[in-house]
Protein backbone atom coordinates (compact mmCIF):
# COMPACT_ATOMS: atom_id res chain seq x y z
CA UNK A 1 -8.48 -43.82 -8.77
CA UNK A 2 -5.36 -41.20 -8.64
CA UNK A 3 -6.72 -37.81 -8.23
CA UNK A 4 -6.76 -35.97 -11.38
CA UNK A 5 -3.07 -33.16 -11.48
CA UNK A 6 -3.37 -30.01 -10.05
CA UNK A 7 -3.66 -27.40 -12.78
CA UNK A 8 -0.16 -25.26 -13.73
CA UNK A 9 -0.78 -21.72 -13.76
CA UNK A 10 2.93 -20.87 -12.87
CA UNK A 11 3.56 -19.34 -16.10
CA UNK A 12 0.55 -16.77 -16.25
CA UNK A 13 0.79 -13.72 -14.11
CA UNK A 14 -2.15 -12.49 -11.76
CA UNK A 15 -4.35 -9.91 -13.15
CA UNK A 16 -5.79 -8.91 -9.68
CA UNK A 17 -2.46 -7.27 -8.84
CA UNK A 18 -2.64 -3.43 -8.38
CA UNK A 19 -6.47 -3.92 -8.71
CA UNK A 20 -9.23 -2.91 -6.02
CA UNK A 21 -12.07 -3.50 -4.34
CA UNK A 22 -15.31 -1.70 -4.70
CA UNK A 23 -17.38 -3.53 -2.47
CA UNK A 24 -17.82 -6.15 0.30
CA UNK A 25 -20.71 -7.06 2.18
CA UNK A 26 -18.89 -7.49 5.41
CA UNK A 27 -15.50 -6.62 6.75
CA UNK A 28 -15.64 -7.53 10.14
CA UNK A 29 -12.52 -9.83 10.76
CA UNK A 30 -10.30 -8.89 7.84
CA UNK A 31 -10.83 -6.30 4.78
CA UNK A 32 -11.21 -7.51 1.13
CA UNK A 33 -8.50 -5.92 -0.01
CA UNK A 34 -6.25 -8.55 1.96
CA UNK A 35 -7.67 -10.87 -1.26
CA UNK A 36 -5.70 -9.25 -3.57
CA UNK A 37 -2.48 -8.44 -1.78
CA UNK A 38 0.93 -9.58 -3.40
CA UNK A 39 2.85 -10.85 -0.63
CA UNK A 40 1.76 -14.20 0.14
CA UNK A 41 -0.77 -14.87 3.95
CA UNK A 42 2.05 -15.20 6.90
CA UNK A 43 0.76 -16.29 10.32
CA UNK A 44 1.20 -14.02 13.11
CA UNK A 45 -0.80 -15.01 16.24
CA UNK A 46 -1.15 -11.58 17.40
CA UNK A 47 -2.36 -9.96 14.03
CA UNK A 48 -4.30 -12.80 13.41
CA UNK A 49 -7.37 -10.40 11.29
CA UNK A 50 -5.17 -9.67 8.66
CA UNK A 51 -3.99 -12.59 6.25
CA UNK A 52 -7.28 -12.78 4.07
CA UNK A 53 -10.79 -11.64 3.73
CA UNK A 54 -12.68 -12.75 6.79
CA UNK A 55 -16.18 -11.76 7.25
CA UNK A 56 -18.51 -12.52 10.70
CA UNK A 57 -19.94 -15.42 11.14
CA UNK A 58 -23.86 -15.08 9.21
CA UNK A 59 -26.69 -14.36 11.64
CA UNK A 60 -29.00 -12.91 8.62
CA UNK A 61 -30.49 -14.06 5.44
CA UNK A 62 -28.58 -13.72 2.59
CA UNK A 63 -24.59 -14.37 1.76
CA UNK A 64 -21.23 -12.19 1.85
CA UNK A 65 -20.04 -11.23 -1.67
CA UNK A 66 -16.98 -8.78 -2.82
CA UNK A 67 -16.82 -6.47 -6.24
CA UNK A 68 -13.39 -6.34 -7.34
CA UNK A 69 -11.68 -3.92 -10.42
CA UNK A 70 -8.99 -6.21 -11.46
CA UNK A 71 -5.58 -4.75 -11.97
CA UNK A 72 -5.15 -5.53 -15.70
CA UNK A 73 -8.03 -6.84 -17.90
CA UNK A 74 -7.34 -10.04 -19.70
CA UNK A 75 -8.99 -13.67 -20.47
CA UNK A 76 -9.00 -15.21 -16.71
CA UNK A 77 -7.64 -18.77 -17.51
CA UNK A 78 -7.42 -20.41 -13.60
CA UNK A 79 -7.70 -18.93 -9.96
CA UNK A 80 -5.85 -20.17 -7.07
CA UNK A 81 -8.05 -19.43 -3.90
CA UNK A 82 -5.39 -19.84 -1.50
CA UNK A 83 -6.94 -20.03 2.29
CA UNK A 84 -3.96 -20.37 4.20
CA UNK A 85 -4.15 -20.52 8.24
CA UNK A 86 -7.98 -20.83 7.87
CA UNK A 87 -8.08 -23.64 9.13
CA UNK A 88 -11.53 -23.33 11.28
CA UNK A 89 -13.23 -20.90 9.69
CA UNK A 90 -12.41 -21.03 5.71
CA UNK A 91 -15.62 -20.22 3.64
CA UNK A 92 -16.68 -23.97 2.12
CA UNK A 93 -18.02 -22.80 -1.04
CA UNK A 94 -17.15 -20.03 -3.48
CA UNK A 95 -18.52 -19.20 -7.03
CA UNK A 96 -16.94 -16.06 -9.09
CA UNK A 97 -18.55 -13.75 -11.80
CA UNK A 98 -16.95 -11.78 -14.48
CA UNK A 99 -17.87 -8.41 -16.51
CA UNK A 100 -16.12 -6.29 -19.01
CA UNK A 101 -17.11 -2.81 -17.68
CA UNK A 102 -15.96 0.99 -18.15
CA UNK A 103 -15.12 2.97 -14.85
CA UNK A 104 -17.82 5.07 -15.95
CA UNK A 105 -20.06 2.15 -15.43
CA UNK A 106 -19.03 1.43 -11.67
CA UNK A 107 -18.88 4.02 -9.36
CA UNK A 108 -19.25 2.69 -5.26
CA UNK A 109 -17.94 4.38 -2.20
CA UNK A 110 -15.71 2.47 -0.52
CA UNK A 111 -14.91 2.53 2.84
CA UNK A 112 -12.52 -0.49 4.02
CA UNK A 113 -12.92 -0.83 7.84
CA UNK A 114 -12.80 -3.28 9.34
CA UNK A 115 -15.16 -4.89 12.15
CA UNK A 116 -18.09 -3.16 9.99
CA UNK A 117 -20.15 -4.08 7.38
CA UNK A 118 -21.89 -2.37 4.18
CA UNK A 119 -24.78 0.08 5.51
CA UNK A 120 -27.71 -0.29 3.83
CA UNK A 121 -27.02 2.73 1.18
CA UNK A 122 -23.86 1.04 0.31
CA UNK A 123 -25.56 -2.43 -0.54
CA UNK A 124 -28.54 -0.66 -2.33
CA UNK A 125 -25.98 1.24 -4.16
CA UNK A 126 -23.46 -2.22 -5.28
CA UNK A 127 -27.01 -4.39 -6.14
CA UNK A 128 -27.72 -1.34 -8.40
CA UNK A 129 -25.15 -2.90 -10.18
CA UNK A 130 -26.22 -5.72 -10.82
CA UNK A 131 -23.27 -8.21 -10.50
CA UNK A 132 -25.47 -10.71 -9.39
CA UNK A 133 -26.65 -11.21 -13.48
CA UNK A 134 -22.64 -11.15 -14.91
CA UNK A 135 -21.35 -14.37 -16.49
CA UNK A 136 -20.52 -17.03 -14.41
CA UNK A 137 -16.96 -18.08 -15.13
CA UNK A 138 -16.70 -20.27 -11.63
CA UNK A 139 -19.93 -22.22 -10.69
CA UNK A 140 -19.81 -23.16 -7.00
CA UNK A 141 -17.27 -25.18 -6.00
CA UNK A 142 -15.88 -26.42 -2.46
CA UNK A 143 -12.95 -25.22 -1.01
CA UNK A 144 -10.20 -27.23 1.07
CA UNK A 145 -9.02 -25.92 4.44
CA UNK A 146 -5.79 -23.97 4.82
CA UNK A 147 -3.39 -26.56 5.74
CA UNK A 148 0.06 -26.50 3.71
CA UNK A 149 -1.47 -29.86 2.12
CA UNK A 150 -4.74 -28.47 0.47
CA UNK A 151 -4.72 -24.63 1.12
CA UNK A 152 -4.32 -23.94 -2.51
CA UNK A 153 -7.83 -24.45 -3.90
CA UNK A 154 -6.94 -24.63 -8.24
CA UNK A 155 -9.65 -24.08 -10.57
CA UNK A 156 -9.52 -24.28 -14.44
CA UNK A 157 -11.33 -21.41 -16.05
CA UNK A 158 -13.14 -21.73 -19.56
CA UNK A 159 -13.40 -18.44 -20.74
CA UNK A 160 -12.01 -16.39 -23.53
CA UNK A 161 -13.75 -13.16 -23.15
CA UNK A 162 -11.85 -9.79 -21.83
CA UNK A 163 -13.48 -9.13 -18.07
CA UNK A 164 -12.32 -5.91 -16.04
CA UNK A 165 -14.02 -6.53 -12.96
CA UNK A 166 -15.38 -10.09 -10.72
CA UNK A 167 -17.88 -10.59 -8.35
CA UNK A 168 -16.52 -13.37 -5.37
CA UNK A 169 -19.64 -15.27 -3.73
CA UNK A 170 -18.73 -16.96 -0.13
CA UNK A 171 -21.48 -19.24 0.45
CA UNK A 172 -22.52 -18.27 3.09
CA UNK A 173 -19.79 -16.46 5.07
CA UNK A 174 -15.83 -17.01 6.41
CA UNK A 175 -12.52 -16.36 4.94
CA UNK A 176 -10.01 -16.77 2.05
CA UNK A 177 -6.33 -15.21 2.31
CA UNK A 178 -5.44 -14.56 -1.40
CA UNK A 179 -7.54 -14.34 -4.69
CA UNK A 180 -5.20 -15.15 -7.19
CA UNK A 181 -6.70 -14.71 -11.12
CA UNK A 182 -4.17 -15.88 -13.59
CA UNK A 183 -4.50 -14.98 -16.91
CA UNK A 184 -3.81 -13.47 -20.46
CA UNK A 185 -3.47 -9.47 -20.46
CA UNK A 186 -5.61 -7.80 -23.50
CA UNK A 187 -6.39 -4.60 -23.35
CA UNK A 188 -8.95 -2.57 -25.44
CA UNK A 189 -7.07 -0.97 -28.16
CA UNK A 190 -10.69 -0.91 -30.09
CA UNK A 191 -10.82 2.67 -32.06
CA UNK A 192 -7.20 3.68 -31.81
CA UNK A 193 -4.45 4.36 -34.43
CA UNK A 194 -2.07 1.83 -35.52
CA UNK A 195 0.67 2.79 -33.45
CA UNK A 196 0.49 3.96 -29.81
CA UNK A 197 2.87 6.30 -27.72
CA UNK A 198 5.70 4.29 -25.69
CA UNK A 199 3.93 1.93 -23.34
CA UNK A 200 5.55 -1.15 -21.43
CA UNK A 201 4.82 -4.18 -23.78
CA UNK A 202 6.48 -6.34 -21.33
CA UNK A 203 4.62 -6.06 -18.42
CA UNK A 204 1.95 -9.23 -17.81
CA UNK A 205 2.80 -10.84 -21.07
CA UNK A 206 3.50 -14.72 -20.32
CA UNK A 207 6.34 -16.76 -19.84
CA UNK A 208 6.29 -19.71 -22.80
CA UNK A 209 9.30 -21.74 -22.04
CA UNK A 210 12.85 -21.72 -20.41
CA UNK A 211 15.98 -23.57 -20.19
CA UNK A 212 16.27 -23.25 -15.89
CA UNK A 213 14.08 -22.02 -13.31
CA UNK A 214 15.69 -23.19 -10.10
CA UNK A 215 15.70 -20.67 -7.66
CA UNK A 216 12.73 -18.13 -9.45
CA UNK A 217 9.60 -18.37 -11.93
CA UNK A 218 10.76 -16.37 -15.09
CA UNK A 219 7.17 -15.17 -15.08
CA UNK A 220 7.92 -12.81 -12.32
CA UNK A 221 10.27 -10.75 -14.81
CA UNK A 222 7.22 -9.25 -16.44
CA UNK A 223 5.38 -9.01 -13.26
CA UNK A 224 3.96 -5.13 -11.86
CA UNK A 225 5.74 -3.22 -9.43
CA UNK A 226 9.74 -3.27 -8.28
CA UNK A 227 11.14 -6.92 -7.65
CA UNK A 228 11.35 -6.89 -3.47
CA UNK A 229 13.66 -9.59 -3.00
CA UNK A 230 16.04 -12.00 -5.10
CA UNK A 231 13.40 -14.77 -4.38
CA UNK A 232 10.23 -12.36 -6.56
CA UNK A 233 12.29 -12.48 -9.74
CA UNK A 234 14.43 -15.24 -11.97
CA UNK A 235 17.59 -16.78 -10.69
CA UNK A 236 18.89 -19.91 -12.11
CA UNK A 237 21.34 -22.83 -10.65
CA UNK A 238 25.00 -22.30 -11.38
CA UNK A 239 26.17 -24.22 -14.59
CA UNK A 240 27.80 -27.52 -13.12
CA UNK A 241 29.89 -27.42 -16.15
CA UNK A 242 31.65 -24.28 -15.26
CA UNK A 243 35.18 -24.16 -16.12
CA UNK A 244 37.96 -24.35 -13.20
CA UNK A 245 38.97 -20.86 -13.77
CA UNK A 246 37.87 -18.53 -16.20
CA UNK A 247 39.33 -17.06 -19.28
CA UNK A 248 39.32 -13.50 -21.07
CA UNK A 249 39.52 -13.32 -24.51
CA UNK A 250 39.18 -10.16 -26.93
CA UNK A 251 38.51 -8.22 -24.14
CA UNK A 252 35.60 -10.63 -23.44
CA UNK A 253 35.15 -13.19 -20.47
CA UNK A 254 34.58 -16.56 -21.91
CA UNK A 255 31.81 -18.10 -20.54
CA UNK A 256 30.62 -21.82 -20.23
CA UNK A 257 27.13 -21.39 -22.07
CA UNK A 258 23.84 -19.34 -21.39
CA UNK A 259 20.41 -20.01 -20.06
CA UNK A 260 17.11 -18.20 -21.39
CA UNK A 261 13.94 -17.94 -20.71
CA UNK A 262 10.72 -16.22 -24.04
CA UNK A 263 8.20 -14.68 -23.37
CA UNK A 264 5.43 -13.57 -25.05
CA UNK A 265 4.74 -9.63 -24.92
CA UNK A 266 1.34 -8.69 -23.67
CA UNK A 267 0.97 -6.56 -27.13
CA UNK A 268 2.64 -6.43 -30.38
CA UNK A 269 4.93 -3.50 -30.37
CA UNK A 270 8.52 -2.43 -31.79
CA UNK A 271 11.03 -2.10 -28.66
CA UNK A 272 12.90 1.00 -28.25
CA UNK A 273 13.97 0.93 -24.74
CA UNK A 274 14.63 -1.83 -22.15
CA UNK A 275 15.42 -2.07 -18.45
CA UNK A 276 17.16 -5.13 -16.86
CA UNK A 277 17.27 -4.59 -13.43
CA UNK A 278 19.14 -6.81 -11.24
CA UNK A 279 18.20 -4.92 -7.96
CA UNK A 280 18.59 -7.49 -4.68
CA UNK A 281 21.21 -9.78 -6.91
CA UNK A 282 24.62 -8.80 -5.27
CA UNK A 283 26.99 -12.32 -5.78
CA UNK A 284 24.42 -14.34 -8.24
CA UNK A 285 23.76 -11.26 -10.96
CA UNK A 286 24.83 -12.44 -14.84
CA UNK A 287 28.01 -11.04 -16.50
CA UNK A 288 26.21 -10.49 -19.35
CA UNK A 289 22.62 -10.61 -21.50
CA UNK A 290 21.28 -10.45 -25.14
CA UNK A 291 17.85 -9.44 -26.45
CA UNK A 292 16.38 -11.30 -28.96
CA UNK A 293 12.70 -10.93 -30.56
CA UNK A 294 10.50 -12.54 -33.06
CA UNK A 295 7.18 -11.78 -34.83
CA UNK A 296 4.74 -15.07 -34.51
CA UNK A 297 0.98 -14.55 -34.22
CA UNK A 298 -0.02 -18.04 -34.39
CA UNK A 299 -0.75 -20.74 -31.43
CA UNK A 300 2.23 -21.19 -28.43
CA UNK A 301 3.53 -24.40 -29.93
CA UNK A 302 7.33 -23.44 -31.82
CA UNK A 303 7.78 -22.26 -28.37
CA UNK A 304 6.97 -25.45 -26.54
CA UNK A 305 9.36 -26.95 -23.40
CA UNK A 306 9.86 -29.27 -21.38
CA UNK A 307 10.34 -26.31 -18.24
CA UNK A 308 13.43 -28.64 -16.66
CA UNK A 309 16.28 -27.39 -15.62
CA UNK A 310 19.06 -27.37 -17.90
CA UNK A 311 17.39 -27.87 -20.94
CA UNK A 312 19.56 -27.29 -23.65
CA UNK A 313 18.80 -23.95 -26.49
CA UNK A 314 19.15 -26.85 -29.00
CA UNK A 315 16.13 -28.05 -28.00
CA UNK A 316 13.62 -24.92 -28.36
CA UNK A 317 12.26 -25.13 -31.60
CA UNK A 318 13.52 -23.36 -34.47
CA UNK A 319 10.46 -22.54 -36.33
CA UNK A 320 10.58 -18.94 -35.71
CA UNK A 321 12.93 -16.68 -37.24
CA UNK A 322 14.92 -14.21 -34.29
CA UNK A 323 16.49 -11.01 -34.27
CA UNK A 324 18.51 -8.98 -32.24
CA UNK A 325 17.43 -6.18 -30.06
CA UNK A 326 20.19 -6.14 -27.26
CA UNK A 327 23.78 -7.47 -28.33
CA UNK A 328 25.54 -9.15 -25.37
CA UNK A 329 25.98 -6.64 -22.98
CA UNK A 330 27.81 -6.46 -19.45
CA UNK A 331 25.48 -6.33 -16.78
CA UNK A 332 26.39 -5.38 -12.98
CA UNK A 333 25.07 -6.19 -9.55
CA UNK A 334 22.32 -4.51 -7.85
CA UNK A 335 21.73 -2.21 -10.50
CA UNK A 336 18.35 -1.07 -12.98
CA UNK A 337 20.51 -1.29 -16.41
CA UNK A 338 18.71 0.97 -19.09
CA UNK A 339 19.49 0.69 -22.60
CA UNK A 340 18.29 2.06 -25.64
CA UNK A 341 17.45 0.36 -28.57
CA UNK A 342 18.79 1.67 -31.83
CA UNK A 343 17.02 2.53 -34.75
CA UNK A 344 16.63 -0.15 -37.78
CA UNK A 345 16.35 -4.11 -37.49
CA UNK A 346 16.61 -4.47 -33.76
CA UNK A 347 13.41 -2.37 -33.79
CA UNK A 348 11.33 -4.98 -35.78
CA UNK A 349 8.29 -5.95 -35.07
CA UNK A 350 8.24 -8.14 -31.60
CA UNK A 351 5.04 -10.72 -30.20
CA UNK A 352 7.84 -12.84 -28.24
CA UNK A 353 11.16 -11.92 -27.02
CA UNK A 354 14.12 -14.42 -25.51
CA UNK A 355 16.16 -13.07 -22.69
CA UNK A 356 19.70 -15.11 -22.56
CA UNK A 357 21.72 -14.59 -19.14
CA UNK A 358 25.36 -15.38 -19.50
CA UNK A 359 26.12 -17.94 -18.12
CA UNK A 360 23.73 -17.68 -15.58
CA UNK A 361 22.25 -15.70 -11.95
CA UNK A 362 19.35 -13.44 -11.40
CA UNK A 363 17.42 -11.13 -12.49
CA UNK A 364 14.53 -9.55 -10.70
CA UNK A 365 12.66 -7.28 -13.99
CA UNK A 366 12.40 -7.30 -17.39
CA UNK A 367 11.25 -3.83 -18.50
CA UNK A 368 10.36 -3.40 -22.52
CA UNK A 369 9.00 0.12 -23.89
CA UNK A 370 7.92 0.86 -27.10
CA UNK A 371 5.26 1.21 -29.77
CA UNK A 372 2.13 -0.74 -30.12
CA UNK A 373 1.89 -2.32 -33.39
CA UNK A 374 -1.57 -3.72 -34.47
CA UNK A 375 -1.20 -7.20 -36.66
CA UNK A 376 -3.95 -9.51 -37.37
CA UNK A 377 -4.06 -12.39 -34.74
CA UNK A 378 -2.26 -10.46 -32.09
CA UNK A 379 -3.81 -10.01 -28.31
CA UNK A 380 -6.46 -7.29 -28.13
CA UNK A 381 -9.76 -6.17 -29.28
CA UNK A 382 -12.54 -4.75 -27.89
CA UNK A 383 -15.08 -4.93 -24.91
């Protein structure tokens, strides 16, 4: 029988970014922190300790375990356990556990050195804890060695609860290089007002559906942190329909169509300011973008696509009703554009918002500020 398809997580950001760890039984070869770094593992012979987690090979009773605070809470829908270049010495078995905690809750010293391990006051304090008891969300499973063919190690997670913090089991010892947990943002707005003061709405939402993602995943618009290259952000093929030369007309460059990418907002809010930065993208950057945005608290489906490139707007369904936020403006290269929204309609209400690039190129962020609005059925809640 066919093996069943890998899962697809490419559309769900990583909560674990800007997150830390609290604890790790063992450091010896590489830190835990190397679990949760962006950049993907690279090889380098000489600096071979520092791709992944790595602990010493187990001469005691027992097995090596982590505590990490994840960047963003959310609902933890897959991981990736990637153990590139461990090849040898890859950890064959992992499980993961989950809790929604206050920092008040956690509080562990540490230290991140590596060839050590946790002294005894530092494990007494972590089992004080008492990870070992928080929900299961990934039973043990087996992992794959780090080959290109079956480094990425996809798991499927069934779990809609908010968690701030995991617990990674090795069983028994040996390495991974990244800890990826993709996911659903929510945060706790439990026991505010209505409304919030100006937070980025934006930032680890989702990416639903686009018309071309050829060069870049439009999920990395709404991803933490500065794009660092033109290959961590959302560049799209040229338009193979382009015209042999290119016309101006009321002062406006004509252009041979658009691409566009929604995505869903990690939080109800009204948009008053937005940031299109186009840093790194010098010859591929688009003339031009609009801003459009849409109230919808129900299921993902009027947003449903086939994620080909070229798919045509015509085919995104129309079941939603948009507005615009950001008329078509001129956009320049290598450059954090920062607009601001005007008051009335183009500060409605927004759950999902479609970015359209004329006619096409690169963009490395998406930034949208505003105010959180709370609406029945939209992301958030307590824990």
């Amino acid at each position: 029988m066919p093996s069943a398809p890998a899962p697809d997580f490419s559309s769900l950001p990583d909560l674990a970014l800007g997150g830390s760890v609290l604890f790790a039984t063992d450091d010896f070869f590489a830190v835990a922190e190397n679990l949760i770094s962006k950049p993907d593992p690279v090889w380098d012979e000489k600096k071979f300790t520092e791709y992944g987690w790595e602990t010493r090979r187990k001469r005691i009773a027992g097995h090596d375990w982590a505590i990490i605070k994840l960047g963003f809470s959310g609902i933890v829908k897959g991981v990736d356990l990637d153990t590139a270049f461990f090849t040898g010495n890859y950890t064959p078995r992992v499980s993961i556990q989950a809790a929604c905690l206050k920092d008040e809750d956690i509080k562990l010293t540490r230290r991140s050195e590596m060839g050590t391990a946790a002294t005894a006051e530092e494990l007494a304090a972590a089992e004080a804890v008492n990870s070992d008891s928080w929900e299961e969300i990934l039973p043990m499973v087996a992992l794959k060695s780090g080959t290109p063919e079956t480094r990425h190690n996809l798991f499927r997670i069934d779990s809609s609860e908010r968690w701030t913090h995991l617990r990674i089991n090795y069983y028994p010892d040996g390495g991974v290089a990244r800890l990826r947990v993709l996911g659903e943002v929510v945060r706790d707005w439990s026991g505010g007002p209505n409304s919030a003061p100006e937070v980025p709405l934006g930032i680890l939402g989702k990416a639903l559906s686009w018309s071309d993602a050829h060069y870049g995943k439009p999920s990395l618009l709404i991803s933490p942190g500065d794009a660092e290259g033109m290959y961590d952000g959302w560049e799209t093929a040229r338009n193979p329909e382009r015209p042999p030369e290119y016309k101006v007309e009321d002062g406006k460059l004509v252009l041979p169509g658009s691409v566009w990418a929604v995505l869903k907002l990690g939080h109800a809010g009204s948009i008053s300011k937005i940031e299109v930065d186009t840093t790194h993208f010098k010859g591929n950057f688009p003339e031009s973008c609009t801003i459009e945005g849409c109230l919808h608290l129900g299921d993902d489906e009027p947003f449903a696509q086939a994620k080909t490139a070229r798919a045509k707007r015509s085919k995104l369904k129309s079941d939603v009703t948009w507005f615009t936020i950001l008329e078509r403006t001129k956009l320049e290269a290598n450059k954090k554009h920062t607009f601001d929204v005007p008051e009335g309609d183009a500060r409605g209400v927004a759950t999902h918002v479609r970015l359209t690039l004329l006619p096409d190129g690169g963009v490395g962020r998406l930034r949208l500020h505003g105010t959180i609005k709370k609406y029945v059925g939209a992301r958030g809640g307590g824990g």
